[in-house]
PDB file of N, CA and C in Angstrom:
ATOM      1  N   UNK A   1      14.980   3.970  14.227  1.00  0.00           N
ATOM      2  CA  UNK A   1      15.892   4.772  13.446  1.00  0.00           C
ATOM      3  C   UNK A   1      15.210   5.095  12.123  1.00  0.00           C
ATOM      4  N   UNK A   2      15.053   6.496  11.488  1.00  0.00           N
ATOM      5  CA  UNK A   2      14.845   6.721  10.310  1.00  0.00           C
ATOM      6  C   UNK A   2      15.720   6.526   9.004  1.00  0.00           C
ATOM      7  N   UNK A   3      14.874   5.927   8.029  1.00  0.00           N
ATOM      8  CA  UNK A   3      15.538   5.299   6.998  1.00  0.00           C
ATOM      9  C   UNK A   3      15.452   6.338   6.084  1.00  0.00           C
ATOM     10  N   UNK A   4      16.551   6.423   4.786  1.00  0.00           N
ATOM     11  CA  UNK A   4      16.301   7.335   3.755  1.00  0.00           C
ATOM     12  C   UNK A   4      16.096   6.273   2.749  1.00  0.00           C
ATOM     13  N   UNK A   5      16.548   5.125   2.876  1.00  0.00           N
ATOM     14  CA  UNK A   5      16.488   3.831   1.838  1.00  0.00           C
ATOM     15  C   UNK A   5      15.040   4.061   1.595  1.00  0.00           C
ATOM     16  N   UNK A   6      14.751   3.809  -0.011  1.00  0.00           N
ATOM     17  CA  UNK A   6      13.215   3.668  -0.373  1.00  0.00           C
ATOM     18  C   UNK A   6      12.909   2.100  -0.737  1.00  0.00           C
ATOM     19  N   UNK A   7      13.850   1.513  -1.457  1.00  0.00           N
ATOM     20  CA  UNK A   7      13.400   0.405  -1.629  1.00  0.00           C
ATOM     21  C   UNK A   7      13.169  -0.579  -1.314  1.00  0.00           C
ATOM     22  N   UNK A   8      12.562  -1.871  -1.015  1.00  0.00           N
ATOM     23  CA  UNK A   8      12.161  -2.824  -0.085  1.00  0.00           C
ATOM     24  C   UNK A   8      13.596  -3.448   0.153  1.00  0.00           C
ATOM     25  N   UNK A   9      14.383  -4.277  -1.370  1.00  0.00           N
ATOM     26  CA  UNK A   9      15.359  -4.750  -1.495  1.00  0.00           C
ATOM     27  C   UNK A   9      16.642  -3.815  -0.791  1.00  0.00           C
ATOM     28  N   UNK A  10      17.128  -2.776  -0.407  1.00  0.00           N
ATOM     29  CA  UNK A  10      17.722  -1.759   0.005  1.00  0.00           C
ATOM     30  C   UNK A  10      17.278  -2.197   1.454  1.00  0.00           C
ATOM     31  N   UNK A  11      16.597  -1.782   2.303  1.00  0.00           N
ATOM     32  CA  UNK A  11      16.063  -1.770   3.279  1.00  0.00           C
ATOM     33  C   UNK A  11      16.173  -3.863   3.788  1.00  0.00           C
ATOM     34  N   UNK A  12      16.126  -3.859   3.599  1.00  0.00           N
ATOM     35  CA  UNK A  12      16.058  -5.661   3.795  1.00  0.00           C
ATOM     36  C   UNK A  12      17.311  -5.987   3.765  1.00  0.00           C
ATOM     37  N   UNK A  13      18.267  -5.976   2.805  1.00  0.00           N
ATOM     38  CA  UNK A  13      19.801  -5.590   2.820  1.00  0.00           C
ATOM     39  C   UNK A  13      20.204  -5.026   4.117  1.00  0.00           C
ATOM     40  N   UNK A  14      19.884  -3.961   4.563  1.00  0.00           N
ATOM     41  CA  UNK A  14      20.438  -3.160   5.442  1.00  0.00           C
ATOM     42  C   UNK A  14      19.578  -3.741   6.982  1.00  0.00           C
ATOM     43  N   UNK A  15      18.627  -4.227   7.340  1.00  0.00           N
ATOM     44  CA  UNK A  15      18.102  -5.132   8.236  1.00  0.00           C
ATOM     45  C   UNK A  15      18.947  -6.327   8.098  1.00  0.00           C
ATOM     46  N   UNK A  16      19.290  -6.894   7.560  1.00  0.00           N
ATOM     47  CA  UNK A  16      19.798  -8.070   7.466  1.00  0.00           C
ATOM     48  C   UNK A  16      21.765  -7.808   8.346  1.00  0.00           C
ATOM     49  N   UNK A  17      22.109  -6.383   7.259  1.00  0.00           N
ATOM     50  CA  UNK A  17      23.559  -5.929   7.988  1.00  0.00           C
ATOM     51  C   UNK A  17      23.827  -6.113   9.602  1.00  0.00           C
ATOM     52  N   UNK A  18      22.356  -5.071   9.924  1.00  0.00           N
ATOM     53  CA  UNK A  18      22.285  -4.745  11.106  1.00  0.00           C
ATOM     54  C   UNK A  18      22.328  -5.886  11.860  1.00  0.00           C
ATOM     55  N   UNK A  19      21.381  -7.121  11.661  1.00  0.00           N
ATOM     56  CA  UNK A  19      21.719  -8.285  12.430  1.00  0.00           C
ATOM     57  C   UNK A  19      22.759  -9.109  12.313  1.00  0.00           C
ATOM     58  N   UNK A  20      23.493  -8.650  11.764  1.00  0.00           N
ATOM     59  CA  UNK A  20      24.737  -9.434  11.877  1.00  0.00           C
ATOM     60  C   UNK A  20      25.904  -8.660  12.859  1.00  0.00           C
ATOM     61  N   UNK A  21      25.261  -7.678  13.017  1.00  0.00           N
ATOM     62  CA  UNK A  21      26.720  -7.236  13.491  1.00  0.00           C
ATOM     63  C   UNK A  21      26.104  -7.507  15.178  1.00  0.00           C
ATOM     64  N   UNK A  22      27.508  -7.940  15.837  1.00  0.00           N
ATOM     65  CA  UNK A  22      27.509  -8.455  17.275  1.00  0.00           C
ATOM     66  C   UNK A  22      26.693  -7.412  18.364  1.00  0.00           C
ATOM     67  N   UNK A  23      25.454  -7.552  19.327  1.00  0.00           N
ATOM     68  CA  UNK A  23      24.882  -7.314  19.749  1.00  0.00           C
ATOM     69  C   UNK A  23      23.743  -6.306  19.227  1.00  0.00           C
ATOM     70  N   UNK A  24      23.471  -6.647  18.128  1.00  0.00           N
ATOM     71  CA  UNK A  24      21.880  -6.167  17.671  1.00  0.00           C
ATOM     72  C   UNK A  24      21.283  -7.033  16.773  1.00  0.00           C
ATOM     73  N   UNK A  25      19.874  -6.493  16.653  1.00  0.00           N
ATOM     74  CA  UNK A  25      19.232  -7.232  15.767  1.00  0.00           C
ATOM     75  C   UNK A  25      17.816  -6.308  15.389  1.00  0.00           C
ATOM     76  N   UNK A  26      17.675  -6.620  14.093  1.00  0.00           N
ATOM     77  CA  UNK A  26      16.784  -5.871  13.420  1.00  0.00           C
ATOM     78  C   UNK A  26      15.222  -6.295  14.192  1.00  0.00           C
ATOM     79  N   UNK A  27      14.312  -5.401  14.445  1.00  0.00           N
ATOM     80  CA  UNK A  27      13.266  -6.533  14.937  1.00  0.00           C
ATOM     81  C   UNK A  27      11.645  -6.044  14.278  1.00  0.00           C
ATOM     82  N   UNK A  28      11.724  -4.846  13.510  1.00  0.00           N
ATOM     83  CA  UNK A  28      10.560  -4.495  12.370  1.00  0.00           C
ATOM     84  C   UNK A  28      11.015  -3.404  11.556  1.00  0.00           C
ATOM     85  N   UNK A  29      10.353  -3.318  10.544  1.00  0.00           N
ATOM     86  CA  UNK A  29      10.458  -2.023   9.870  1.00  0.00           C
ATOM     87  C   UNK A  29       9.073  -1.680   9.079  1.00  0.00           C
ATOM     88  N   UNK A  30       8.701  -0.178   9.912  1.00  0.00           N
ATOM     89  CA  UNK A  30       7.565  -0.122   9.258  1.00  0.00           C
ATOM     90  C   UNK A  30       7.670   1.439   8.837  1.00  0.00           C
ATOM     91  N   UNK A  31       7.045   1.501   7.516  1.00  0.00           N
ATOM     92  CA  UNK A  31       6.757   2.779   7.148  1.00  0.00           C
ATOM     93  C   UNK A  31       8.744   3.117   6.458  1.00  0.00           C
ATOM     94  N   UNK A  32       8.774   4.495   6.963  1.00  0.00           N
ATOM     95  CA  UNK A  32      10.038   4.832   6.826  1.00  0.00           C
ATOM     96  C   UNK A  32      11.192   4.823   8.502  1.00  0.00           C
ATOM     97  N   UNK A  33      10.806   3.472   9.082  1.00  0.00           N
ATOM     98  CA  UNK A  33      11.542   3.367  10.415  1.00  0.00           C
ATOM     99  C   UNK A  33      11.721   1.612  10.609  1.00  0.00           C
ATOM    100  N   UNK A  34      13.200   1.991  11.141  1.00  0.00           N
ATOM    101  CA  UNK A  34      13.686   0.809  11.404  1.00  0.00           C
ATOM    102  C   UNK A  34      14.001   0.393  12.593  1.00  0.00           C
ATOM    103  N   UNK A  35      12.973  -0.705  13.393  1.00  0.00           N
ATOM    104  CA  UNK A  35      13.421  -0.795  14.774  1.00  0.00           C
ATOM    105  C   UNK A  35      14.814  -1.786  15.140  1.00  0.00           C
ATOM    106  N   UNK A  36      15.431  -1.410  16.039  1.00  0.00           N
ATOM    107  CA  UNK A  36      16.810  -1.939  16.486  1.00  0.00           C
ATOM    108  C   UNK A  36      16.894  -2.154  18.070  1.00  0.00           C
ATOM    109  N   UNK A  37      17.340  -3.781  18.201  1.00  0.00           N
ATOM    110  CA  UNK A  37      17.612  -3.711  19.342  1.00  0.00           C
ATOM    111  C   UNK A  37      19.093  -3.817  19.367  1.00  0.00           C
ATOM    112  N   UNK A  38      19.724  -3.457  20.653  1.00  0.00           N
ATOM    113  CA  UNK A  38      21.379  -3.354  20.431  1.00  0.00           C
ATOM    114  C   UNK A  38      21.756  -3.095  22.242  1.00  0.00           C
ATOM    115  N   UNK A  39      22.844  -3.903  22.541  1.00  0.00           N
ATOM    116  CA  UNK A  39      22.971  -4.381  23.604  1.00  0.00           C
ATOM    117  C   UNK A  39      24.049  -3.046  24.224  1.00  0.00           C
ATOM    118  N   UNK A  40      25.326  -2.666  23.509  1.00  0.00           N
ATOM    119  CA  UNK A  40      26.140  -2.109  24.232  1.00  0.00           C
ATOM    120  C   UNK A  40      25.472  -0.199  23.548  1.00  0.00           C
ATOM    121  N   UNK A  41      24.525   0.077  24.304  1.00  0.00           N
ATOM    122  CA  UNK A  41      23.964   2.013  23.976  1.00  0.00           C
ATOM    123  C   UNK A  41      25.061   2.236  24.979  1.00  0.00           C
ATOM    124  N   UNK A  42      25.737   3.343  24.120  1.00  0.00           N
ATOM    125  CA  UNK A  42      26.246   4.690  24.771  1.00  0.00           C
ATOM    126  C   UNK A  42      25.360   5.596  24.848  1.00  0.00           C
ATOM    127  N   UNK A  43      24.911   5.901  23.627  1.00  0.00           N
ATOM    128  CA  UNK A  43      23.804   7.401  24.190  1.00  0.00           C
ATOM    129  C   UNK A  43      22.488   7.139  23.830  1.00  0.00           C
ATOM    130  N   UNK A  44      21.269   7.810  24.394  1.00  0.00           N
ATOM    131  CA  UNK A  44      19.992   7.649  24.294  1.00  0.00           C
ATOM    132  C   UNK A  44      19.114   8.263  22.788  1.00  0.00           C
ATOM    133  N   UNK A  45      20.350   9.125  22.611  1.00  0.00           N
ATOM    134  CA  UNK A  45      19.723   9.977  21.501  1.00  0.00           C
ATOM    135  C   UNK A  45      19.969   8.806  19.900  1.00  0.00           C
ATOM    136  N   UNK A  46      18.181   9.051  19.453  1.00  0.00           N
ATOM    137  CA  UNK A  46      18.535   8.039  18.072  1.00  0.00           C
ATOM    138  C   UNK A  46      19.030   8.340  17.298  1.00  0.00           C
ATOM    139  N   UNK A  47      19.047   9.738  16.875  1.00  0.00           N
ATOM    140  CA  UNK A  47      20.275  10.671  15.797  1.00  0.00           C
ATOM    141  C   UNK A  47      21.098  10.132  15.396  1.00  0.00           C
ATOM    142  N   UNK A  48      21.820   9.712  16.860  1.00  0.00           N
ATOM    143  CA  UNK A  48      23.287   9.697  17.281  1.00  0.00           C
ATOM    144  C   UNK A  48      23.439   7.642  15.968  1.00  0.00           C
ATOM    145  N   UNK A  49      22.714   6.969  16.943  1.00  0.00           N
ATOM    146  CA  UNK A  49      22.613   5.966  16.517  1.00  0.00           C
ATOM    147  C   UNK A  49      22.278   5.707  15.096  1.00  0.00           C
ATOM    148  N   UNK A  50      21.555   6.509  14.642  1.00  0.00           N
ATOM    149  CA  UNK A  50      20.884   6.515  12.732  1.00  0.00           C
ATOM    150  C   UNK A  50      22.152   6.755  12.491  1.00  0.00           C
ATOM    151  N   UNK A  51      23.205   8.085  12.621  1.00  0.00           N
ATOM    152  CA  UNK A  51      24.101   7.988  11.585  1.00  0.00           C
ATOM    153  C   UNK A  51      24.920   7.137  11.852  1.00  0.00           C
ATOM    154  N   UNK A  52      24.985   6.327  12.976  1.00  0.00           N
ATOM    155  CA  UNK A  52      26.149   5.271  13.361  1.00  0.00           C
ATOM    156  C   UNK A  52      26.200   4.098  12.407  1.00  0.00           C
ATOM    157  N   UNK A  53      24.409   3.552  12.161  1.00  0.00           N
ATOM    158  CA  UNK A  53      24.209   2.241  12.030  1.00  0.00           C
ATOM    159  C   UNK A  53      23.952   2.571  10.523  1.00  0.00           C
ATOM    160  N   UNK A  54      22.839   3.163  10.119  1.00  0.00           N
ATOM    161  CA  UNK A  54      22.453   3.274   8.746  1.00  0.00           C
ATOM    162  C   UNK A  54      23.349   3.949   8.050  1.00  0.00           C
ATOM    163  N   UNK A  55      23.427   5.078   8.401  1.00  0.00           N
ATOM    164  CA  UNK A  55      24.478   6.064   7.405  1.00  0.00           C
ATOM    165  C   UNK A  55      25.750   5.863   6.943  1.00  0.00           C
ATOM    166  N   UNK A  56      26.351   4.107   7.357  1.00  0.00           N
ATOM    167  CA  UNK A  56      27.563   3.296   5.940  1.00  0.00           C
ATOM    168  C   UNK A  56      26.897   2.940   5.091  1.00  0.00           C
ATOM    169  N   UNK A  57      25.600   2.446   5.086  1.00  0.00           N
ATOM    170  CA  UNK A  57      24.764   1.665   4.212  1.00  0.00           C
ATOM    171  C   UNK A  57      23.936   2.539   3.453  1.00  0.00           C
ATOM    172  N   UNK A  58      23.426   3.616   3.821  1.00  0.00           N
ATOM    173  CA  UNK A  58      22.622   4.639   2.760  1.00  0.00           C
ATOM    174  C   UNK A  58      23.485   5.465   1.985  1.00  0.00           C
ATOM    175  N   UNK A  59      24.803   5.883   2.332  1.00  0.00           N
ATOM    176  CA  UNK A  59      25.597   6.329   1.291  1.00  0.00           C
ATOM    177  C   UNK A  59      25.628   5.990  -0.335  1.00  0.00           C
TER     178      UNK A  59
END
């Protein structure tokens, strides 16, 4: 998933969210991308998923 977060502290925050919530977990972040694993996908498209997961937290 692409991040708009720039800062390390921001980004680490928001890895940390992500693993808490029931069936995912953060598992790298490199560059400006955040990998996610997550158990219940509805759709394949990551779009869909970036604004699901990141886009409460980058607001």
């Amino acid at each position: 998933v692409k991040l708009d977060i720039t800062s390390k502290f921001g980004r680490a925050i928001l890895a940390n969210s992500i693993t808490m919530t029931p069936g995912t977990i953060t598992v790298d972040i490199i560059d400006d991308y955040i990998y996610i694993h997550w158990i219940y996908v509805h759709s394949t498209d990551p779009e869909i998923y970036s604004r699901k997961i990141s886009g409460r937290f980058e607001k």
